[in-house]
N, C-alpha and C. Protein backbone atom coordinates (compact mmCIF):
# COMPACT_ATOMS: atom_id res chain seq x y z
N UNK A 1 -11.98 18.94 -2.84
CA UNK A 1 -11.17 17.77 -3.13
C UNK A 1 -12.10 16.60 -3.44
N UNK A 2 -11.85 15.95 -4.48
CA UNK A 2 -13.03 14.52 -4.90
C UNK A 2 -12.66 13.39 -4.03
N UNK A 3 -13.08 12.49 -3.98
CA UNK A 3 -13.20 11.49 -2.92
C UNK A 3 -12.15 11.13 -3.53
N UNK A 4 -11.55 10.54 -4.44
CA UNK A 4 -10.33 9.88 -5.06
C UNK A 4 -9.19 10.81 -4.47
N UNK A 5 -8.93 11.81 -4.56
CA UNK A 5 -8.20 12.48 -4.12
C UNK A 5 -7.88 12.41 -2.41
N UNK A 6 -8.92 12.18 -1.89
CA UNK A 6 -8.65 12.21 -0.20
C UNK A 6 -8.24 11.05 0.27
N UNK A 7 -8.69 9.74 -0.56
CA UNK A 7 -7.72 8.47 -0.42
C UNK A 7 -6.53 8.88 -1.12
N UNK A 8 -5.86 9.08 -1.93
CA UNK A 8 -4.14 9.43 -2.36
C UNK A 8 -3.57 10.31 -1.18
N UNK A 9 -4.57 11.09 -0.95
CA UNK A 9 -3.64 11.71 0.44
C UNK A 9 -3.06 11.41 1.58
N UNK A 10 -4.37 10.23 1.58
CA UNK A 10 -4.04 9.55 3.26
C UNK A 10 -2.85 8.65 2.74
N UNK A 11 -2.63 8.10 1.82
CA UNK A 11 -2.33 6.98 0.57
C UNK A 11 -0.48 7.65 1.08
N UNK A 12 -0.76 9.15 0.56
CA UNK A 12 0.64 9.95 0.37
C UNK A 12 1.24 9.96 2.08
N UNK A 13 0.33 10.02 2.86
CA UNK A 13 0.86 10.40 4.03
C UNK A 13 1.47 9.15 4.84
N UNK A 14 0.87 7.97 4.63
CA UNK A 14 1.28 7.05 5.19
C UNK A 14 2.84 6.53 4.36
N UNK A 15 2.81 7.03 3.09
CA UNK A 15 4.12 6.80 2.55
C UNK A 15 4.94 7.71 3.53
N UNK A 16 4.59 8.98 3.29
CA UNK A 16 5.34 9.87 3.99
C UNK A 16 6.00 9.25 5.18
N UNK A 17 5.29 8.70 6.04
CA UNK A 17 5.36 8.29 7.78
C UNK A 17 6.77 6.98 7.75
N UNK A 18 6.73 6.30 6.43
CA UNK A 18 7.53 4.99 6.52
C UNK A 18 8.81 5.93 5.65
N UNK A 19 8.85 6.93 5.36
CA UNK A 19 10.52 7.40 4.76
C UNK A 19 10.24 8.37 6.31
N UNK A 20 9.75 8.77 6.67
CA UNK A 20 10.72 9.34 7.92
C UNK A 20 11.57 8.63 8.68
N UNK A 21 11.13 6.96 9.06
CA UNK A 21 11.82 6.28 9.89
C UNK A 21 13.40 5.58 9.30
N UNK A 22 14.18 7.05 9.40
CA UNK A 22 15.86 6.84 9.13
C UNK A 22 16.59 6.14 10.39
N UNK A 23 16.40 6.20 11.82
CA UNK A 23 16.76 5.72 12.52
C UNK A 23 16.03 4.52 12.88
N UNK A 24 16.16 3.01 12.76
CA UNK A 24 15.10 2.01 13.72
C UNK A 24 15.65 2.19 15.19
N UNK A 25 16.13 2.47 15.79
CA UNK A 25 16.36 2.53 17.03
C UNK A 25 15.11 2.35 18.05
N UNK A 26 14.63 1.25 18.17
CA UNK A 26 13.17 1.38 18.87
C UNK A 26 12.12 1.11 18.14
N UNK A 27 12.33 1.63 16.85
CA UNK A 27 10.88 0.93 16.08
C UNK A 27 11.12 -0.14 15.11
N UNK A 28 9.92 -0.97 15.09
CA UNK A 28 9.51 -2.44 14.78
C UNK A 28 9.31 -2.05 13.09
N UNK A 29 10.37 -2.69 12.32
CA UNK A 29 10.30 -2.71 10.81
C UNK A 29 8.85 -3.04 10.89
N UNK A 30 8.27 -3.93 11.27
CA UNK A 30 6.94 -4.72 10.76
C UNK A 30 5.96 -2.96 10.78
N UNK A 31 6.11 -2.28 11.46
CA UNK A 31 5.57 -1.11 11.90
C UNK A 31 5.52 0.11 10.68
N UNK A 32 6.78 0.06 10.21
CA UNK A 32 6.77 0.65 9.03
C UNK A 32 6.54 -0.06 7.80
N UNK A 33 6.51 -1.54 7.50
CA UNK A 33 5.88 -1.82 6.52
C UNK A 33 4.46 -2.04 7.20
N UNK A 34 3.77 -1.79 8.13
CA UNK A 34 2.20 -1.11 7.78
C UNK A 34 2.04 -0.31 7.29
N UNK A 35 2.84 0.71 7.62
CA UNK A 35 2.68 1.77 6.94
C UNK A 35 2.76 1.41 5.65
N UNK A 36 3.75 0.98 4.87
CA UNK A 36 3.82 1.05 3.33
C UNK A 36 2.41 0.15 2.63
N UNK A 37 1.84 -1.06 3.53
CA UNK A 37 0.53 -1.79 3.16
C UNK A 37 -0.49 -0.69 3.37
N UNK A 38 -0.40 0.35 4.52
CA UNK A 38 -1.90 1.70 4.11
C UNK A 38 -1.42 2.22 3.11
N UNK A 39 0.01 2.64 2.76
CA UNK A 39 -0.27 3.14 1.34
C UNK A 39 -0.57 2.35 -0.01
N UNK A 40 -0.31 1.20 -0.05
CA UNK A 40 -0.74 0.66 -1.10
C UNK A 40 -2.61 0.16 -0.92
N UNK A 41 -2.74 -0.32 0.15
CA UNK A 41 -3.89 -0.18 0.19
C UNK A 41 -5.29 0.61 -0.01
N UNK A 42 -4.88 1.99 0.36
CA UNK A 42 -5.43 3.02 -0.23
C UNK A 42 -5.08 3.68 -1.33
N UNK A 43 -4.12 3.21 -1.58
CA UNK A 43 -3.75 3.82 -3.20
C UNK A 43 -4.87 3.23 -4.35
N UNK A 44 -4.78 2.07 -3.54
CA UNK A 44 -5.56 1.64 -4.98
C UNK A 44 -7.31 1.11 -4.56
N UNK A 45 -7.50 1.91 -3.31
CA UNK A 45 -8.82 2.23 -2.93
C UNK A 45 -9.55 3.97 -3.71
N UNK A 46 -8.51 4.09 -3.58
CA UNK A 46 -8.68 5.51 -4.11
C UNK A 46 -8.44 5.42 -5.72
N UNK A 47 -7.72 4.63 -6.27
CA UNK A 47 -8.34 4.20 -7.61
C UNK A 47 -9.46 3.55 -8.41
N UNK A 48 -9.79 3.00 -7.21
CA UNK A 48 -11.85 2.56 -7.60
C UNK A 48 -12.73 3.32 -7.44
N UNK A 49 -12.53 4.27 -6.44
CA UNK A 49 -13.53 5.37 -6.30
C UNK A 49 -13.32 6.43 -7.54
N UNK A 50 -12.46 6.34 -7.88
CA UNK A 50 -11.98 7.61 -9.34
C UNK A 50 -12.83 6.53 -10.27
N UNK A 51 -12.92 5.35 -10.26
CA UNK A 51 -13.45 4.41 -11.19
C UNK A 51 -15.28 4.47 -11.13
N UNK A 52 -15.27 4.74 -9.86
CA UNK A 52 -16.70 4.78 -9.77
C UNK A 52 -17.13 3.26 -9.07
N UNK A 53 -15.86 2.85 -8.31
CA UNK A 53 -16.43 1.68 -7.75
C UNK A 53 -16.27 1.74 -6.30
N UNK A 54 -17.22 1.54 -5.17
CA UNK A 54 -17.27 1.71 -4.05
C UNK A 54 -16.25 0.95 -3.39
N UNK A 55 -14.94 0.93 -2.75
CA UNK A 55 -14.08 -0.21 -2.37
C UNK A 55 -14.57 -1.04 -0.86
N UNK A 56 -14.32 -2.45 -0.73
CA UNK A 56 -14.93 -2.81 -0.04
C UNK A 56 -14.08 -2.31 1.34
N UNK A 57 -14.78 -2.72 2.69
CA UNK A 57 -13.65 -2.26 3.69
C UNK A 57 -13.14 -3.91 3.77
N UNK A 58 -11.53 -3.87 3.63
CA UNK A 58 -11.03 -4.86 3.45
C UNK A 58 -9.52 -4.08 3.88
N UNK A 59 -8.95 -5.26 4.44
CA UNK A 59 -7.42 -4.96 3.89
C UNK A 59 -6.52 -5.97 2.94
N UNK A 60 -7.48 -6.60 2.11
CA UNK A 60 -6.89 -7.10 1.00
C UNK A 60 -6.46 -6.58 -0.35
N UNK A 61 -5.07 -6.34 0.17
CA UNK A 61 -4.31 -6.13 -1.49
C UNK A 61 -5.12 -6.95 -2.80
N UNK A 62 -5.05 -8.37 -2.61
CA UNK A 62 -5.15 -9.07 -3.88
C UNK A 62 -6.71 -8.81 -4.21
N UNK A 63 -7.77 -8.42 -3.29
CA UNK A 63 -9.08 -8.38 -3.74
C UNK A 63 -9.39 -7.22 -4.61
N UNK A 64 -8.42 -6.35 -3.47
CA UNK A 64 -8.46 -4.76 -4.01
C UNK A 64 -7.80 -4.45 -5.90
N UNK A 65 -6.93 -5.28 -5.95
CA UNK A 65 -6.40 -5.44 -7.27
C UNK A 65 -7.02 -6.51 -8.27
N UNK A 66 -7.51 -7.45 -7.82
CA UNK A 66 -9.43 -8.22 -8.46
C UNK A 66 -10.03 -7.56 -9.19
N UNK A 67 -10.55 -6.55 -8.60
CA UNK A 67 -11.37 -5.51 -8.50
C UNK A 67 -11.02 -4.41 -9.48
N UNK A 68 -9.83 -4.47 -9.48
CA UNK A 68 -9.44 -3.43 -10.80
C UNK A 68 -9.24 -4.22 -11.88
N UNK A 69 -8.98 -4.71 -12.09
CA UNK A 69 -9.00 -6.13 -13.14
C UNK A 69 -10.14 -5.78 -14.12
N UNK A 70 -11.31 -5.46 -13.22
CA UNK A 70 -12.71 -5.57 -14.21
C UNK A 70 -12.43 -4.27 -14.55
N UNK A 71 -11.30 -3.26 -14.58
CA UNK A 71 -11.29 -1.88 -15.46
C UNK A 71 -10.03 -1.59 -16.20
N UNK A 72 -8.80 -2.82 -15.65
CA UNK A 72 -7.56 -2.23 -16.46
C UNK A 72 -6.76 -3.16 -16.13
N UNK A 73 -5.71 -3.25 -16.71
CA UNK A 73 -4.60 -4.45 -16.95
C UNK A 73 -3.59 -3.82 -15.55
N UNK A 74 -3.69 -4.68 -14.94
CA UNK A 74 -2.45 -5.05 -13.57
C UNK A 74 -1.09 -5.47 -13.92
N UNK A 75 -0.35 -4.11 -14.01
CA UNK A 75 0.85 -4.39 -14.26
C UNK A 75 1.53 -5.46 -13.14
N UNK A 76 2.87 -6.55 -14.06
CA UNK A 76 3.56 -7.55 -12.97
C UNK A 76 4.15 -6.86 -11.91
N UNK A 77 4.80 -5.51 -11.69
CA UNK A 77 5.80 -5.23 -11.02
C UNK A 77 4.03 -4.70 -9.67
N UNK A 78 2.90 -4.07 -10.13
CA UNK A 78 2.09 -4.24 -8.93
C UNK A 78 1.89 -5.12 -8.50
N UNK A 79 1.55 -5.88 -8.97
CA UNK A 79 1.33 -7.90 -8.58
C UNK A 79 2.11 -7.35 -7.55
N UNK A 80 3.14 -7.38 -7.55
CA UNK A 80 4.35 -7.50 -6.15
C UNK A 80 3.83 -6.44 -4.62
N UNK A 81 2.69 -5.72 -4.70
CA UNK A 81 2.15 -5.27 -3.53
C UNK A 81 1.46 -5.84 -2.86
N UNK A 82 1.09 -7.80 -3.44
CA UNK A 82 0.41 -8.67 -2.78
C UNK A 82 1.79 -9.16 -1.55
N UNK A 83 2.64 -8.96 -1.65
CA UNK A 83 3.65 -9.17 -0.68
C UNK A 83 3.79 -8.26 0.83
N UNK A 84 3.07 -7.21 0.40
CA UNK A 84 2.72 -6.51 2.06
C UNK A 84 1.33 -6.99 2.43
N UNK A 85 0.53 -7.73 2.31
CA UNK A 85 -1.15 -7.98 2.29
C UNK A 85 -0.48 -8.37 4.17
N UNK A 86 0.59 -9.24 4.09
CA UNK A 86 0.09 -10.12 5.86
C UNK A 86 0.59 -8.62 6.62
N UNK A 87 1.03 -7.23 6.49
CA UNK A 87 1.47 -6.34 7.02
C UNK A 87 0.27 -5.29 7.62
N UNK A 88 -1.02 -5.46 7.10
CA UNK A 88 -2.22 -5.30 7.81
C UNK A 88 -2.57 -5.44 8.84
N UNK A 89 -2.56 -6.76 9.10
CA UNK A 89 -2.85 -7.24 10.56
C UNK A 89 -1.80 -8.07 11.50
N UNK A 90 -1.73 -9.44 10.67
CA UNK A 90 -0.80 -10.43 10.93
C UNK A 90 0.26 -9.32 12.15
N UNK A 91 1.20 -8.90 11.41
CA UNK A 91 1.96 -7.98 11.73
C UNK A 91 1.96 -7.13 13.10
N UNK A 92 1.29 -6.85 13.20
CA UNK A 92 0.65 -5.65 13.82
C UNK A 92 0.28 -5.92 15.36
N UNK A 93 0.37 -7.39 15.84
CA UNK A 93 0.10 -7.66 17.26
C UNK A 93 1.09 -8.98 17.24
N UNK A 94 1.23 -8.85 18.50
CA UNK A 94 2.75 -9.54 19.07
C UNK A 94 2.49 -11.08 19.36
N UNK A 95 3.19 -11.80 18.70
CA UNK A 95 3.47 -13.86 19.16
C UNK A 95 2.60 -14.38 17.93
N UNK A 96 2.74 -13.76 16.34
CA UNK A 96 2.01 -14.09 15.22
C UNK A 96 3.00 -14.40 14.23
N UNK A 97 4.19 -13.84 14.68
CA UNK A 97 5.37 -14.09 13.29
C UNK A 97 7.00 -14.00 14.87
N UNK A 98 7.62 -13.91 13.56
CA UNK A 98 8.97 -13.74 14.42
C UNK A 98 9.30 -11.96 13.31
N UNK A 99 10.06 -11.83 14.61
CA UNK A 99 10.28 -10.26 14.32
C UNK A 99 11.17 -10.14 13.20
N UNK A 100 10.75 -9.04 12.46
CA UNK A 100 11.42 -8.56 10.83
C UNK A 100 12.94 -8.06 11.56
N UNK A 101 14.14 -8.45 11.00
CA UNK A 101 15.53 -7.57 10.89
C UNK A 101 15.80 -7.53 9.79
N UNK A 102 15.64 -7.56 8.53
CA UNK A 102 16.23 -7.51 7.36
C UNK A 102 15.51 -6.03 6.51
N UNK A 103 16.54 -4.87 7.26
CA UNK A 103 16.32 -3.42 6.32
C UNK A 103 16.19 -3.39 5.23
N UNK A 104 17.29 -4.96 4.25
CA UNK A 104 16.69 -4.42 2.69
C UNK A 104 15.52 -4.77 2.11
N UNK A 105 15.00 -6.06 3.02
CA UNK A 105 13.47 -6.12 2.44
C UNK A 105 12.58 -4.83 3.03
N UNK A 106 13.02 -4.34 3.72
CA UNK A 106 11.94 -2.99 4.01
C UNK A 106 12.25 -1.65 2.85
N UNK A 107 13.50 -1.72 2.23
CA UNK A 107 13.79 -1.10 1.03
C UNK A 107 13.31 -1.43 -0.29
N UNK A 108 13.16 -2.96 -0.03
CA UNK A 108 12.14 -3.41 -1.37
C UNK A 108 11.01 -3.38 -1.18
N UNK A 109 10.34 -3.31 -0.34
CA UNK A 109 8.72 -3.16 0.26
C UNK A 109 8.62 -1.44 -0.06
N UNK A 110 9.31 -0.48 0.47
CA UNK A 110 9.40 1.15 0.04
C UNK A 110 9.24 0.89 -1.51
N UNK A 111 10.06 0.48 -1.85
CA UNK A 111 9.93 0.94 -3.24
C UNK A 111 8.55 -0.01 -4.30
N UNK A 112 8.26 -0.72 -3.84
CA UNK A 112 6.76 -1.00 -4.18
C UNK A 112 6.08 -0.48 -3.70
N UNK A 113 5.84 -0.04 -2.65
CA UNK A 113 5.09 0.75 -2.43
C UNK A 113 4.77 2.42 -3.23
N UNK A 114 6.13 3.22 -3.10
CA UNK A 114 6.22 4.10 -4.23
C UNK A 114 5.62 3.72 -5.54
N UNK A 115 6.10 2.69 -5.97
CA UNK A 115 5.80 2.11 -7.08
C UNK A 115 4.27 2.36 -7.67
N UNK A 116 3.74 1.86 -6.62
CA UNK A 116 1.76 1.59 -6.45
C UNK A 116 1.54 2.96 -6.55
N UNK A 117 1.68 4.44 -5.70
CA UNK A 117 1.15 5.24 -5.43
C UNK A 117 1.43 5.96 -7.07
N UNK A 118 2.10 5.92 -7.17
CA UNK A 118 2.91 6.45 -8.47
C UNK A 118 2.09 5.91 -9.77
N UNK A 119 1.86 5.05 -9.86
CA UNK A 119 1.04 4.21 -11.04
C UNK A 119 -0.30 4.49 -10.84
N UNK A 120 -0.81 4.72 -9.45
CA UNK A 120 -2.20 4.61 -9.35
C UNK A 120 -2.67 5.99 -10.12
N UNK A 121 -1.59 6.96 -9.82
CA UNK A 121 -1.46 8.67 -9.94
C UNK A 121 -1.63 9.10 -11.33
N UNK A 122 -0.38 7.75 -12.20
CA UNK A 122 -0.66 8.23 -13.95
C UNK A 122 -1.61 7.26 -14.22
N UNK A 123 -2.36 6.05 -13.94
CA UNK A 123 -3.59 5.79 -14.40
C UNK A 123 -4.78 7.02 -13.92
N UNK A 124 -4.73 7.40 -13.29
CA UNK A 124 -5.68 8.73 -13.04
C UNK A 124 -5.41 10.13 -13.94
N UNK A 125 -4.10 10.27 -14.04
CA UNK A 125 -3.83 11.84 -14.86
C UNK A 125 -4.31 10.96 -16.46
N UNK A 126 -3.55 9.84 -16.84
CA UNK A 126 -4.20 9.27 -18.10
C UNK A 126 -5.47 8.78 -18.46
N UNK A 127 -6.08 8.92 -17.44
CA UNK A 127 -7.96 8.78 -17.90
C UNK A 127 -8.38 10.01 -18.57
């Protein structure tokens, strides 16, 4: 498996992890959009390394998409994966935000996210 490939996997799996959670009963939306920020985050870590560019360790969406800039045009509808960037950390430890209830922004966060993994996939089959 090439190094590009083992980031899409982890990329795929963390998508995977945020469509299992059909019930919230107990779990913290903010929890599953981490999940959807590791998949976009490594989605398109794993598109610099197919590029031949070492990605930095970061959890910045917008740097990470900088960075591709110097190899290919950033579609607007990715632009919109700079909207999970505070789901990294911010998120992720307790008395930093007020708690997420709104399921359909976690339906619009899924589907950018899909979005990213999916694009990152045919800029790679189209090289």
């Amino acid at each position: 498996m090439n190094a590009h490939e083992t980031w899409l996997k982890q990329a795929q799996s963390n998508l995977n992890m945020a469509r299992l959670v059909t019930n919230f009963d107990g779990i913290r939306l903010e929890d599953v959009c981490f999940q959807l920020q590791q998949c976009i985050e490594k989605s398109l870590k794993g598109l610099l390394v197919f590029l031949n560019e070492q990605p930095p360790k970061t959890h910045s969406i917008t740097l990470l998409l900088s960075m591709l800039e110097n190899y290919l045009t950033i579609p607007d509808y990715i632009r919109e994966t700079i909207d999970l960037n505070d789901y990294a950390v911010t998120y992720r430890y307790p008395g930093a935000y007020s708690e997420m209830t709104d399921i359909d922004e976690v339906a619009r966060l899924l589907i950018i996210a899909e979005d990213c993994i999916r694009w990152v996939v045919d800029e790679i089959n189209n090289s």
